[in-house]
N, C-alpha and C. Protein backbone atom coordinates (compact mmCIF):
# COMPACT_ATOMS: atom_id res chain seq x y z
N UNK A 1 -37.41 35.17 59.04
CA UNK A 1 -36.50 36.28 59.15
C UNK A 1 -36.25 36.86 57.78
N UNK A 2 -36.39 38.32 57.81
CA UNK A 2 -35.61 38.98 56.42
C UNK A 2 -34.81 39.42 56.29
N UNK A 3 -34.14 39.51 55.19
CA UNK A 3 -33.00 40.10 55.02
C UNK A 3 -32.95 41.52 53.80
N UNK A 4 -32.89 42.54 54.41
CA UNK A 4 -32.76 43.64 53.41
C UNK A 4 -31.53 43.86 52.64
N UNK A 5 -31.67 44.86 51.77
CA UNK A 5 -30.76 44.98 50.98
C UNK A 5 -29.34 44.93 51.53
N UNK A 6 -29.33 45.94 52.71
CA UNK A 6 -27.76 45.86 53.25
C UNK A 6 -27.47 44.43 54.26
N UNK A 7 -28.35 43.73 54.23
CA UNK A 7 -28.18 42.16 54.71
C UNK A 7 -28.67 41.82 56.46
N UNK A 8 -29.82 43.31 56.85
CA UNK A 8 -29.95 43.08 57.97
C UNK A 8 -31.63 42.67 58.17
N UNK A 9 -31.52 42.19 58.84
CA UNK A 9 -32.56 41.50 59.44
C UNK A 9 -33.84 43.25 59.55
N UNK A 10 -34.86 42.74 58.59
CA UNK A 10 -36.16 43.71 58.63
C UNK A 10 -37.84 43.10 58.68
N UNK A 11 -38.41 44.11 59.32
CA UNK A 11 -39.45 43.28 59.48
C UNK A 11 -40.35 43.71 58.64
N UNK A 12 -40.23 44.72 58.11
CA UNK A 12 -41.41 45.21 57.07
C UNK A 12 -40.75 45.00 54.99
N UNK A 13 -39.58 44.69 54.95
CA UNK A 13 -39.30 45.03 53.54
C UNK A 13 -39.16 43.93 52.60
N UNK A 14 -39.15 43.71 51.44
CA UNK A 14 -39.21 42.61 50.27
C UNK A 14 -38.11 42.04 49.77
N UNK A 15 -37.86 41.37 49.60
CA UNK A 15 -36.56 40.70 49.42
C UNK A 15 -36.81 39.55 48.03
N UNK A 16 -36.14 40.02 46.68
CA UNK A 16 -36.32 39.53 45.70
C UNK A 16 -35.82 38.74 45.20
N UNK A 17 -35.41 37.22 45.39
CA UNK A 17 -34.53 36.05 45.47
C UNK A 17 -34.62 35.74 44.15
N UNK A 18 -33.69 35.37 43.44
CA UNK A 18 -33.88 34.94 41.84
C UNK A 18 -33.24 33.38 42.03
N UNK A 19 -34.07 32.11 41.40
CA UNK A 19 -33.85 30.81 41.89
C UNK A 19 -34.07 29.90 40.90
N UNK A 20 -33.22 28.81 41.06
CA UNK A 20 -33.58 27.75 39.52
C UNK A 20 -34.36 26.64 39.81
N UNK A 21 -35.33 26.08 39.23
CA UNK A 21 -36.31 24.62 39.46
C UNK A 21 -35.79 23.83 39.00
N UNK A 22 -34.71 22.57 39.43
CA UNK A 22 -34.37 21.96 38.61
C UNK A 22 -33.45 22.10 36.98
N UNK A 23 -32.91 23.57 37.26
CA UNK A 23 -31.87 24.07 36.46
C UNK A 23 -33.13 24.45 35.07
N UNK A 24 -34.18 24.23 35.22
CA UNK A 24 -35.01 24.38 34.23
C UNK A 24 -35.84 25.93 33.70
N UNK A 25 -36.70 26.16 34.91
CA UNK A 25 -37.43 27.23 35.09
C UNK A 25 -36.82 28.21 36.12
N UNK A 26 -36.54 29.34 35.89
CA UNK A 26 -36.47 30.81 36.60
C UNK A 26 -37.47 30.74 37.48
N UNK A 27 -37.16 30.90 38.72
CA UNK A 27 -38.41 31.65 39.52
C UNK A 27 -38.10 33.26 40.63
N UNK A 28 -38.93 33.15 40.35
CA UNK A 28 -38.62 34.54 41.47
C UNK A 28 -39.64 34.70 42.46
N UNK A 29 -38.73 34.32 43.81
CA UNK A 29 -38.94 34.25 45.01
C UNK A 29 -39.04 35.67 46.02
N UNK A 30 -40.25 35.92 46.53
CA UNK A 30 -40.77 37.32 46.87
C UNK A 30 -41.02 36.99 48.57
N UNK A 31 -40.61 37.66 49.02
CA UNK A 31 -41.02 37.28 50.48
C UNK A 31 -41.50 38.94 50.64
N UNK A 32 -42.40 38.83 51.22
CA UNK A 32 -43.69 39.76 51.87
C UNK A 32 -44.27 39.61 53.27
N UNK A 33 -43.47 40.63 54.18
CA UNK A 33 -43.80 40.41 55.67
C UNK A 33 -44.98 41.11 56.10
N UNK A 34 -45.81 40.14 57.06
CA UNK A 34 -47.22 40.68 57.80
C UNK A 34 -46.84 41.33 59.28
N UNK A 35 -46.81 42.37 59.64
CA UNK A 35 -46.80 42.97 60.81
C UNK A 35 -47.66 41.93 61.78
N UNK A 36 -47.11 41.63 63.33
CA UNK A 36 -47.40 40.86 64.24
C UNK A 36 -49.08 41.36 64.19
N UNK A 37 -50.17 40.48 65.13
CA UNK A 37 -51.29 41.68 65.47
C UNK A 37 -50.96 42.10 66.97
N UNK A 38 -49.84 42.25 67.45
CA UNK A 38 -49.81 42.69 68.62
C UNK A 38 -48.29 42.87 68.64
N UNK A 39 -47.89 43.65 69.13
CA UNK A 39 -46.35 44.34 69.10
C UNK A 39 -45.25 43.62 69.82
N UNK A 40 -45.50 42.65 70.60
CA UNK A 40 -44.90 41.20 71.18
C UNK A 40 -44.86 40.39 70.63
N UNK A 41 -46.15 40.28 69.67
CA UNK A 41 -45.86 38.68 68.81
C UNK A 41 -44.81 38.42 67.69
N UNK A 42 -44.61 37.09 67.25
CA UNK A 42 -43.93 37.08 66.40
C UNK A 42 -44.37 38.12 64.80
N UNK A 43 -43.15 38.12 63.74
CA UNK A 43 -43.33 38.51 62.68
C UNK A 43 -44.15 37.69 61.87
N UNK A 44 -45.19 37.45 61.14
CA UNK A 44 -45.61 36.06 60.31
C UNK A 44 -44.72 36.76 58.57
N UNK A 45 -44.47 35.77 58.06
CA UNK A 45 -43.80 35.97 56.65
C UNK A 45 -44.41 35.18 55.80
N UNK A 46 -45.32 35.78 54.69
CA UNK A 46 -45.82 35.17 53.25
C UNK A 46 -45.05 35.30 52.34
N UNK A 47 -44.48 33.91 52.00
CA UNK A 47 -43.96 33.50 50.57
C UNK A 47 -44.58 33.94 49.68
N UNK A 48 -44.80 34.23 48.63
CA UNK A 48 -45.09 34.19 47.27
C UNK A 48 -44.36 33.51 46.08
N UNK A 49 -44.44 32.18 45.92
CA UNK A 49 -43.06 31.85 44.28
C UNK A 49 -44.00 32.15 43.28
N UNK A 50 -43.67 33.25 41.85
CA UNK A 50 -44.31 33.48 40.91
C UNK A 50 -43.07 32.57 39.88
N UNK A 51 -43.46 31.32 39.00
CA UNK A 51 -42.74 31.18 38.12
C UNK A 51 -42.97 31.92 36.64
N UNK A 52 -42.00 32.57 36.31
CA UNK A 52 -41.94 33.18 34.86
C UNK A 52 -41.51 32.39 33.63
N UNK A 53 -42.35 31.74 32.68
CA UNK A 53 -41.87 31.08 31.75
C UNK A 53 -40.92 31.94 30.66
N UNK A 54 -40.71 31.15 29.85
CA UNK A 54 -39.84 31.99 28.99
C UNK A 54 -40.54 32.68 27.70
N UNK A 55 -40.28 33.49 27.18
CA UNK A 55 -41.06 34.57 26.21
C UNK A 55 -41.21 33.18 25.24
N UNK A 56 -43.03 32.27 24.93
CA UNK A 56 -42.68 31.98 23.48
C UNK A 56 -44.44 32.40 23.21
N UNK A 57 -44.02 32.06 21.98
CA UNK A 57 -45.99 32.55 21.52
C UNK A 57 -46.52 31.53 21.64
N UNK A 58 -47.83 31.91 22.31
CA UNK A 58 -48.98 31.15 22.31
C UNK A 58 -49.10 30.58 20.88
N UNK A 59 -49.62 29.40 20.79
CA UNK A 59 -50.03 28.19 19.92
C UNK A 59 -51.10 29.00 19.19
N UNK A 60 -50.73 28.72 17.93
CA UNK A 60 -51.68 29.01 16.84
C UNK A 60 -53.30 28.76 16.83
N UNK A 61 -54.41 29.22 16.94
CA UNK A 61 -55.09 28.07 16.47
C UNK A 61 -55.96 27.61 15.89
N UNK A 62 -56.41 26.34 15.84
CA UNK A 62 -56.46 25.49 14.70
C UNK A 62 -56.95 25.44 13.53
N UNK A 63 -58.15 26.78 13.97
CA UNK A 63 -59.28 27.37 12.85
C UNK A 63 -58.35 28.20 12.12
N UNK A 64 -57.33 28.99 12.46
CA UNK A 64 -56.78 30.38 12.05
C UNK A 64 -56.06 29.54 11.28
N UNK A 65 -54.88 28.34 11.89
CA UNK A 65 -54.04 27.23 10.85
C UNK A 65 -54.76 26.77 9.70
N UNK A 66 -55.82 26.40 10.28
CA UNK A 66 -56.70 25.41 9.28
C UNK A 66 -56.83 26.94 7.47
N UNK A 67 -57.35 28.18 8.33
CA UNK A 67 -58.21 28.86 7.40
C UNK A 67 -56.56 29.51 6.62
N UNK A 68 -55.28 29.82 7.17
CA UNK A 68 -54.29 29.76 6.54
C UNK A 68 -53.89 29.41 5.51
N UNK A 69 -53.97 27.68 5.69
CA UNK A 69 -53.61 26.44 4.91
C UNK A 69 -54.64 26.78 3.77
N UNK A 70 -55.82 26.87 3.94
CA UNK A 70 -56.40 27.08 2.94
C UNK A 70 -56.34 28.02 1.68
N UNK A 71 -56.23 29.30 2.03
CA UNK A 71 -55.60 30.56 1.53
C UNK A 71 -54.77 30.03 0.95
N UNK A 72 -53.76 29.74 1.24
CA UNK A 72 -52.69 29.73 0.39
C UNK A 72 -52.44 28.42 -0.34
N UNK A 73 -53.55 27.34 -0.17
CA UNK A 73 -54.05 26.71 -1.42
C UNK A 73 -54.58 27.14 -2.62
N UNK A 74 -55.60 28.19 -2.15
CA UNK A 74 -56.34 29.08 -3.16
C UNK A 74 -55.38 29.74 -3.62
N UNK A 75 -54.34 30.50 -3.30
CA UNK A 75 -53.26 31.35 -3.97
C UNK A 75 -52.66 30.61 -5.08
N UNK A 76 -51.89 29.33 -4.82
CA UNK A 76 -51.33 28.23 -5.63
C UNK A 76 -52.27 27.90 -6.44
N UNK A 77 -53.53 27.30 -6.37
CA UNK A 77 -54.36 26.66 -7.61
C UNK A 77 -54.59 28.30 -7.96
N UNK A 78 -54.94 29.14 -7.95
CA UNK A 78 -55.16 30.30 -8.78
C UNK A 78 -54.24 30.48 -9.71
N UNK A 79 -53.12 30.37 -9.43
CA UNK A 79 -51.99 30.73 -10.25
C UNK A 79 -51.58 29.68 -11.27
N UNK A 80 -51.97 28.38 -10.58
CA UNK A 80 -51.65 27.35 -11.16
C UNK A 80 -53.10 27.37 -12.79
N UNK A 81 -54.53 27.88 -12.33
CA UNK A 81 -55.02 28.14 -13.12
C UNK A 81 -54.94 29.04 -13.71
N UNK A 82 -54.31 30.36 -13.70
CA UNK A 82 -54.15 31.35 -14.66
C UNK A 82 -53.07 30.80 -15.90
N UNK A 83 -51.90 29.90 -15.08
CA UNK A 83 -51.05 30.02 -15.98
C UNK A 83 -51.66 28.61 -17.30
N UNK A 84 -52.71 27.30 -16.87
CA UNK A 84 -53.05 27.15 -17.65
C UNK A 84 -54.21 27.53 -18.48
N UNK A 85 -54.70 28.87 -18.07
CA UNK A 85 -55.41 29.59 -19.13
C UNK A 85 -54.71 29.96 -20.16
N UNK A 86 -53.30 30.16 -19.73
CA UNK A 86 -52.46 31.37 -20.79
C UNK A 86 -52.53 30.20 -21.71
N UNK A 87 -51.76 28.93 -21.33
CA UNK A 87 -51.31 27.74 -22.50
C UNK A 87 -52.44 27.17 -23.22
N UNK A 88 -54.10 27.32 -22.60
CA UNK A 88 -54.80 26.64 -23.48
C UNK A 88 -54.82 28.08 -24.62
N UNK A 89 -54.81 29.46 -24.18
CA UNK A 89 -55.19 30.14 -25.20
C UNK A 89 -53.79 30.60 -26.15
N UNK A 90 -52.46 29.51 -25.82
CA UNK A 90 -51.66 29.68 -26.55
C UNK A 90 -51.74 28.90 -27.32
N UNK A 91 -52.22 27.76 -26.54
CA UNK A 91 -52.44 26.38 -27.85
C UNK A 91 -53.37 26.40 -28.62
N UNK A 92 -54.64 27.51 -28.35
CA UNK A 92 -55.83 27.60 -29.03
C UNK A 92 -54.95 27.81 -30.94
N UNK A 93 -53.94 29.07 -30.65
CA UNK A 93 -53.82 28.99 -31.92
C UNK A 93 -53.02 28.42 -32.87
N UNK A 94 -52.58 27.05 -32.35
CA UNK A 94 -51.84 26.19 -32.78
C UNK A 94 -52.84 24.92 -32.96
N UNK A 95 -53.40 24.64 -32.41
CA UNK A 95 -54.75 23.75 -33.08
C UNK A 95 -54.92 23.31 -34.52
N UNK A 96 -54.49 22.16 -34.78
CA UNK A 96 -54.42 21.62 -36.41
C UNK A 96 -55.16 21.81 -37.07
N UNK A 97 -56.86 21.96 -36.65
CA UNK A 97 -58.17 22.15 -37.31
C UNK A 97 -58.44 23.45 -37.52
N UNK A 98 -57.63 24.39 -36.31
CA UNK A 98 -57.61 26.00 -37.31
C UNK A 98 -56.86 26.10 -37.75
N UNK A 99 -55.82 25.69 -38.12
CA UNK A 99 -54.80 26.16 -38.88
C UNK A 99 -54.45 25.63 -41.44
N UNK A 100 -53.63 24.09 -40.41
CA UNK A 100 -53.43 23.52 -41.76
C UNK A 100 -52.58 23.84 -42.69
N UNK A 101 -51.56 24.71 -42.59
CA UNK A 101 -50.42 25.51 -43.18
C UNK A 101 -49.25 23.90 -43.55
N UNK A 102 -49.41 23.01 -42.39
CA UNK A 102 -48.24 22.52 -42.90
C UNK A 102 -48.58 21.65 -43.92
N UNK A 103 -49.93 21.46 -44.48
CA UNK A 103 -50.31 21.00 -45.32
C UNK A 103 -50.32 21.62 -46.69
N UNK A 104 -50.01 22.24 -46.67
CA UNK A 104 -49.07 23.29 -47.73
C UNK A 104 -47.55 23.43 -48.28
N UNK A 105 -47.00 22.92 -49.67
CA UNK A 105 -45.99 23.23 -49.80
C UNK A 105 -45.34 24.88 -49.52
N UNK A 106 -44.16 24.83 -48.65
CA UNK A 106 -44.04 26.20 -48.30
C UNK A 106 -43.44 26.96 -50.09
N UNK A 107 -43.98 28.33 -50.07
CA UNK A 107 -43.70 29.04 -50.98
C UNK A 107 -41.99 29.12 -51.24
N UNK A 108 -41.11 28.84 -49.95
CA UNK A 108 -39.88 28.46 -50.38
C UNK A 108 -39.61 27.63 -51.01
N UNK A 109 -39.99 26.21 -51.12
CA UNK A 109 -40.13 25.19 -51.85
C UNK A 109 -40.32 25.37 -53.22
N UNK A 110 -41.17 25.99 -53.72
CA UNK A 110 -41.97 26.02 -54.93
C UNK A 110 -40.80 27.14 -55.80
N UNK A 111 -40.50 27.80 -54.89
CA UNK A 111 -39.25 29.19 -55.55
C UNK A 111 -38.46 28.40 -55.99
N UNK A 112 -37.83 27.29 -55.40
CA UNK A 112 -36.97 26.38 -55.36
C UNK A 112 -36.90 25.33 -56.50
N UNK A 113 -38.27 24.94 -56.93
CA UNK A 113 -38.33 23.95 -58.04
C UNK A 113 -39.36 22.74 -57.41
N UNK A 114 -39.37 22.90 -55.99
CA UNK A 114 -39.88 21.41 -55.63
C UNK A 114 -41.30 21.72 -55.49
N UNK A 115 -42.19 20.97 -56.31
CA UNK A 115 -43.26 20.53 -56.61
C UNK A 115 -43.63 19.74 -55.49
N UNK A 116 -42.90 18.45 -55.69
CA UNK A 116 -43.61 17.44 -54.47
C UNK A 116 -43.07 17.68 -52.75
N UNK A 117 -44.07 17.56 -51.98
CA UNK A 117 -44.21 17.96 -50.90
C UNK A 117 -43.98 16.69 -49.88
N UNK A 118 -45.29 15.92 -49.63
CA UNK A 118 -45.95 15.33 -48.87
C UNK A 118 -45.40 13.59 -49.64
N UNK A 119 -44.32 12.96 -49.18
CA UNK A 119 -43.89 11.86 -49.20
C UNK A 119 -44.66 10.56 -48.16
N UNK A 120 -45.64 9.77 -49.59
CA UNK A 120 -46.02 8.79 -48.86
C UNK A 120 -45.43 7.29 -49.35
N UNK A 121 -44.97 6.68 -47.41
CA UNK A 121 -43.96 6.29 -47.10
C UNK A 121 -44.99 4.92 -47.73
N UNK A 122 -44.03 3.79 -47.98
CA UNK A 122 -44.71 2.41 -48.60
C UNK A 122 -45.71 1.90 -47.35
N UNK A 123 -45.77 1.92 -46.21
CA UNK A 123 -46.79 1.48 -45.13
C UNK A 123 -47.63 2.06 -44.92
N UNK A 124 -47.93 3.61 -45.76
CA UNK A 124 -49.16 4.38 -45.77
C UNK A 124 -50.27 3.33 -45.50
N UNK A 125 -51.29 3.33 -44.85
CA UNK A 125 -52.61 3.18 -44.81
C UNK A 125 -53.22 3.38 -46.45
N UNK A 126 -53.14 4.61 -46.65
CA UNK A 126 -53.57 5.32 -47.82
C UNK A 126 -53.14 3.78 -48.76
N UNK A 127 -52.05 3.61 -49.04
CA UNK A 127 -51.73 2.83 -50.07
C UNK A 127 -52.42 1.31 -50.15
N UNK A 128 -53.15 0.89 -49.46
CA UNK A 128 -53.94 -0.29 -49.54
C UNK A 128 -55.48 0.50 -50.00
N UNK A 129 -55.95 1.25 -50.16
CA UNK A 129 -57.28 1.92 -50.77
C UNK A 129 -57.21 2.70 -52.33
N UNK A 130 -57.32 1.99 -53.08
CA UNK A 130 -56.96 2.05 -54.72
C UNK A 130 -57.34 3.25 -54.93
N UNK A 131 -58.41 3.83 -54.78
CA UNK A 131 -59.64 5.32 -55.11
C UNK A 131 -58.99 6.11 -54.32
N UNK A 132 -58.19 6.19 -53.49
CA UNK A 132 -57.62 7.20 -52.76
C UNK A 132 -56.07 7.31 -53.43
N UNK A 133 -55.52 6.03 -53.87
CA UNK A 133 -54.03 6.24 -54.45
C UNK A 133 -54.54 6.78 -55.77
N UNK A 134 -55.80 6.43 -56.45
CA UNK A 134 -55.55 6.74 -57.75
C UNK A 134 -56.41 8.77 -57.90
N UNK A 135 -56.76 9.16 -56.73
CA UNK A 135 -57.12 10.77 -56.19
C UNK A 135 -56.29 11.45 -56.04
N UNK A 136 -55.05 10.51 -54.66
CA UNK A 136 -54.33 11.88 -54.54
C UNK A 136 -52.78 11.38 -54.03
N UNK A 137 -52.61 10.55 -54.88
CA UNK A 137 -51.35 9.89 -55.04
C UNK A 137 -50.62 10.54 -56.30
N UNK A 138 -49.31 10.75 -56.07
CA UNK A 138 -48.60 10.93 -57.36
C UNK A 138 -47.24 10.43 -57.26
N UNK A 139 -46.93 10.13 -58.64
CA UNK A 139 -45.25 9.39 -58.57
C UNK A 139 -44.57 9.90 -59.64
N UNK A 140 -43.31 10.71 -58.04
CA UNK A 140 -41.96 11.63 -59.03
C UNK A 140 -41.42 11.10 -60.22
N UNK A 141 -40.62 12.08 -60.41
CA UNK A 141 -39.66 11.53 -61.94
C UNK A 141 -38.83 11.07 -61.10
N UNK A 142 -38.61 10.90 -59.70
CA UNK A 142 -37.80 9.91 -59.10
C UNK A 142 -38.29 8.41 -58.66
N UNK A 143 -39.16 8.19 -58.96
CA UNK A 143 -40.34 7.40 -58.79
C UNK A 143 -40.67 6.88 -57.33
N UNK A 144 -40.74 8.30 -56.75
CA UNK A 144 -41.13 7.86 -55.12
C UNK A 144 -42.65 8.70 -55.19
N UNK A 145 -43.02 8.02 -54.32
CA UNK A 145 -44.71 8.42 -54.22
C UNK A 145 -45.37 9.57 -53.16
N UNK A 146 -45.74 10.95 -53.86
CA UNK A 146 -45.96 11.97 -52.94
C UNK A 146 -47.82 12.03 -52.97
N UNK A 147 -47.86 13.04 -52.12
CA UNK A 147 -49.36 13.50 -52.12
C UNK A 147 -49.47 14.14 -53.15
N UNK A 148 -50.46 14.44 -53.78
CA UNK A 148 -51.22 15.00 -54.86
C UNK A 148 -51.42 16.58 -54.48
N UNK A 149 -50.93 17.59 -54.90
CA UNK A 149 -50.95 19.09 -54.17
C UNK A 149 -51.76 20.16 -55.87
N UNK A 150 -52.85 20.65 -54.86
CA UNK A 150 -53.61 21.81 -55.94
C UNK A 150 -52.18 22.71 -56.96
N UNK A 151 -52.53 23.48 -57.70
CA UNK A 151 -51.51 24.76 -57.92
C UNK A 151 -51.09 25.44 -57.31
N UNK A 152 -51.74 26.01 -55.88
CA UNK A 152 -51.39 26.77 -54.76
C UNK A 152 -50.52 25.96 -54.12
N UNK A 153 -50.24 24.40 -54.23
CA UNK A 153 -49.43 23.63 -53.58
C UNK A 153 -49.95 23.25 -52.02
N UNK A 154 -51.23 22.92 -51.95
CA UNK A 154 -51.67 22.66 -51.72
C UNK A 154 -52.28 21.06 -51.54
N UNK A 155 -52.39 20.46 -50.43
CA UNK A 155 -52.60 18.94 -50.61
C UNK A 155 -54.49 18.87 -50.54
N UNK A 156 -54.46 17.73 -51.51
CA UNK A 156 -55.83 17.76 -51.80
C UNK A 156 -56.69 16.94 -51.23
N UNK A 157 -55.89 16.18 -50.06
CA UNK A 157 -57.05 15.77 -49.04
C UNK A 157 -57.38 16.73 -47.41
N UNK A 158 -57.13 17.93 -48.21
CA UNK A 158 -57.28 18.71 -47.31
C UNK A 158 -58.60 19.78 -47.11
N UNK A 159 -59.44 19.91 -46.44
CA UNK A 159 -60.75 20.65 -47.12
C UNK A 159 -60.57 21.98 -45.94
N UNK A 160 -61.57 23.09 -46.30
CA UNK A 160 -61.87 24.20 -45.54
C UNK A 160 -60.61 25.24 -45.86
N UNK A 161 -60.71 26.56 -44.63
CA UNK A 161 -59.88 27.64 -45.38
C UNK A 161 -58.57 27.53 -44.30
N UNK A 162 -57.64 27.80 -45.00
CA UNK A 162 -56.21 27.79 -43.80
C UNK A 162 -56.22 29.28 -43.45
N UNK A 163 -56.17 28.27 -42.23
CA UNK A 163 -56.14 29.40 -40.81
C UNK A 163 -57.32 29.71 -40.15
N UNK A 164 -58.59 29.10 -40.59
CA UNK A 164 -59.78 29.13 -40.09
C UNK A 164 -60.40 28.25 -39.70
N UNK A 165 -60.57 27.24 -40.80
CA UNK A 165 -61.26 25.79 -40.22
C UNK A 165 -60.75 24.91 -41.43
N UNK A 166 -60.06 24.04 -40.80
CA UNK A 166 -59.93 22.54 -41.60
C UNK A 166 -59.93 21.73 -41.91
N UNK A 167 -59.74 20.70 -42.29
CA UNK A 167 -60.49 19.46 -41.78
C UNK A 167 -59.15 18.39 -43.07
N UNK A 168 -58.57 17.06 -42.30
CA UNK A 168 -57.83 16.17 -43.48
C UNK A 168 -59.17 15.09 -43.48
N UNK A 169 -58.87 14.51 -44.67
CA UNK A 169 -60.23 13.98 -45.31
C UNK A 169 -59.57 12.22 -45.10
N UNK A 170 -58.43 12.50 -44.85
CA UNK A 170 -57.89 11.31 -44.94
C UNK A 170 -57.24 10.75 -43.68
N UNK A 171 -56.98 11.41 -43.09
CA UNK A 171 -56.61 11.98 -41.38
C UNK A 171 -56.34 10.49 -40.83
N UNK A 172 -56.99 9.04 -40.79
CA UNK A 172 -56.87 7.84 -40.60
C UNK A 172 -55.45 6.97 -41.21
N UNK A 173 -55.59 7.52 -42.47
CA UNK A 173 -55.24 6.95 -43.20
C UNK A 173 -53.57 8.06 -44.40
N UNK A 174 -53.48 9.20 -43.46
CA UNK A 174 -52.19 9.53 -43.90
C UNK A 174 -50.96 9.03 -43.48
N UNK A 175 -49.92 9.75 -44.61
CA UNK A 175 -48.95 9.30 -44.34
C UNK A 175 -47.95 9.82 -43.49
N UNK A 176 -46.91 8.61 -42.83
CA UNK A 176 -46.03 9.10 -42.08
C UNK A 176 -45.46 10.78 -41.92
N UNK A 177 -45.34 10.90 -43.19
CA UNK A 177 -44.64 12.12 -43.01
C UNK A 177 -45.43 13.28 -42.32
N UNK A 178 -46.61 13.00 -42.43
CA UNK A 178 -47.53 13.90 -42.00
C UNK A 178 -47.82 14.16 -40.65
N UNK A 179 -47.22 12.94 -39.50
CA UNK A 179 -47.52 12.92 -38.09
C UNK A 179 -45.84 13.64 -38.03
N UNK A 180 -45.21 13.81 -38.71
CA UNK A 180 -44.17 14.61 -38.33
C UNK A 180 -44.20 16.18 -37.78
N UNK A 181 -45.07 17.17 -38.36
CA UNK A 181 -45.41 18.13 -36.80
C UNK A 181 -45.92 18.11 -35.96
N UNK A 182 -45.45 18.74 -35.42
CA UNK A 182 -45.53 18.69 -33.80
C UNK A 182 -46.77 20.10 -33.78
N UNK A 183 -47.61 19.99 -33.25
CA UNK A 183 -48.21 21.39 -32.54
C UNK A 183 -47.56 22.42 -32.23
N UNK A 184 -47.06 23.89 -32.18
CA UNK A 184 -46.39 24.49 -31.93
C UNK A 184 -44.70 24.76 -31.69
N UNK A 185 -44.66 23.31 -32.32
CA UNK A 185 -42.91 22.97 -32.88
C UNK A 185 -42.67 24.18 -33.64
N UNK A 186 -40.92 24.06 -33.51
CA UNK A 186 -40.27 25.31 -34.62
C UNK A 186 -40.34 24.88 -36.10
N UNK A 187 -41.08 23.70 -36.06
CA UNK A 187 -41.22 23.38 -37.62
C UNK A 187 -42.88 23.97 -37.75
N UNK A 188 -43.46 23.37 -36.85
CA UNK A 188 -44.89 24.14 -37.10
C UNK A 188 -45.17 25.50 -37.32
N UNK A 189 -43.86 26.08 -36.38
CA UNK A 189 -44.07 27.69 -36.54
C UNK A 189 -43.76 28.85 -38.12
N UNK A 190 -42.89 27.56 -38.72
CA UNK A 190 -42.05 27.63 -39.77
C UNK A 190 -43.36 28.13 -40.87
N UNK A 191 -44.22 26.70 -40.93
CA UNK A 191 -45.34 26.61 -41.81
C UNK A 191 -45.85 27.32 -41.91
N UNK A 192 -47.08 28.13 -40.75
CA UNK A 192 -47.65 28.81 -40.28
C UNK A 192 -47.40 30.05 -40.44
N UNK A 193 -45.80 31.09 -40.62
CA UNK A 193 -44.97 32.01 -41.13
C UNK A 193 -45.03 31.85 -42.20
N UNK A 194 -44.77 31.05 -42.86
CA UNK A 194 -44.48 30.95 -44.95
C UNK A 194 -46.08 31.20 -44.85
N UNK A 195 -47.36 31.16 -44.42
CA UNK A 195 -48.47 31.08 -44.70
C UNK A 195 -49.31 32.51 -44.75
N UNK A 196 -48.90 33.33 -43.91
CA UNK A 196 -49.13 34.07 -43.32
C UNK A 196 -49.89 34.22 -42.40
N UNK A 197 -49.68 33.69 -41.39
CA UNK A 197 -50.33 33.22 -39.87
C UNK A 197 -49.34 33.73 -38.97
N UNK A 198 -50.16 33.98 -38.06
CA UNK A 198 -49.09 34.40 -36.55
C UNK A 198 -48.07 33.03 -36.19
N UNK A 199 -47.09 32.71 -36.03
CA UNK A 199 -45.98 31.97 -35.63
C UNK A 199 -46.20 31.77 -33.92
């Protein structure tokens, strides 16, 4: 039996029931009447239940995830390699072997009065090799023991041109004071400025 809109019993019209599965899923319940095949017989009535899920998106997939994930690996290591391009070609010009400035008394120094530079400490290496203390060893009128520096103030186990190529001759065997810069420290930058080098 159907029931039409105004609630009476019809034999030809649709009737659109809205219904819960278990409080879970919406369905919507369609009833669709077949005319008798003979005008005595009964009405026959086809159900139809269409369940409507709820709006979500179809699942990603796995190639499109997979080729995603990838991308935006490549995005990250790209960037991650540009930015250490920038630092090797920042550190390129901080490199001890092109440079060598701090091996130089700074020209403030020398304005100043101070001659000796390069203080080697009593555990020098240097100081157990006689031909090297008696090269480029020297001892203040305070009687502490510095490096040996050209007229330019300059230390003389130092070879090649500053700011181009350098080389310490003694490099094993210097003294403490000398592992005191740092690569691109504000003391390194210091040197490198009194020298006339880019900072």
């Amino acid at each position: 039996m159907l029931v039409d809109s105004d609630g009476a019993v019809d034999g030809c019209g649709v009737v659109p029931v809205a219904l819960v599965v278990a409080g879970v899923l919406p369905v919507s319940l369609i009833v669709v009447p077949v005319p008798a095949v003979d005008e005595v017989g009964p009405v026959v009535v086809v159900v139809v239940v269409v369940v409507s899920l709820p709006d979500v998106p179809p699942p990603e997939p796995q190639a499109a995830r997979r080729t995603a994930q990838v991308s935006e690996r490549r995005q990250v290591m790209a960037g991650t390699l540009a930015a250490a391009a920038r630092l090797v070609k920042r550190m390129g010009r901080y490199d001890c072997t092109l440079c060598g400035a701090c091996c130089c008394n700074p020209p403030g120094n020398r304005a100043e009065g101070f001659v000796d530079y390069i203080e080697v400490d009593e555990r020098a290496p240097l100081l157990k090799k006689p031909e090297l203390v008696r090269r480029l060893v020297v001892v203040g009128d305070d009687d502490v023991k510095h490096m040996r520096l050209d007229p330019e103030g300059r230390c003389l186990a130092l070879r090649g041109r500053i700011g181009k190529h350098v080389r310490c001759t003694i490099y094993a065997d210097r003294p403490r004071a000398c592992w005191s810069v740092e690569p691109a420290s504000d003391l390194c930058r210091a040197y490198r400025e009194a020298r006339g080098l880019r900072p």
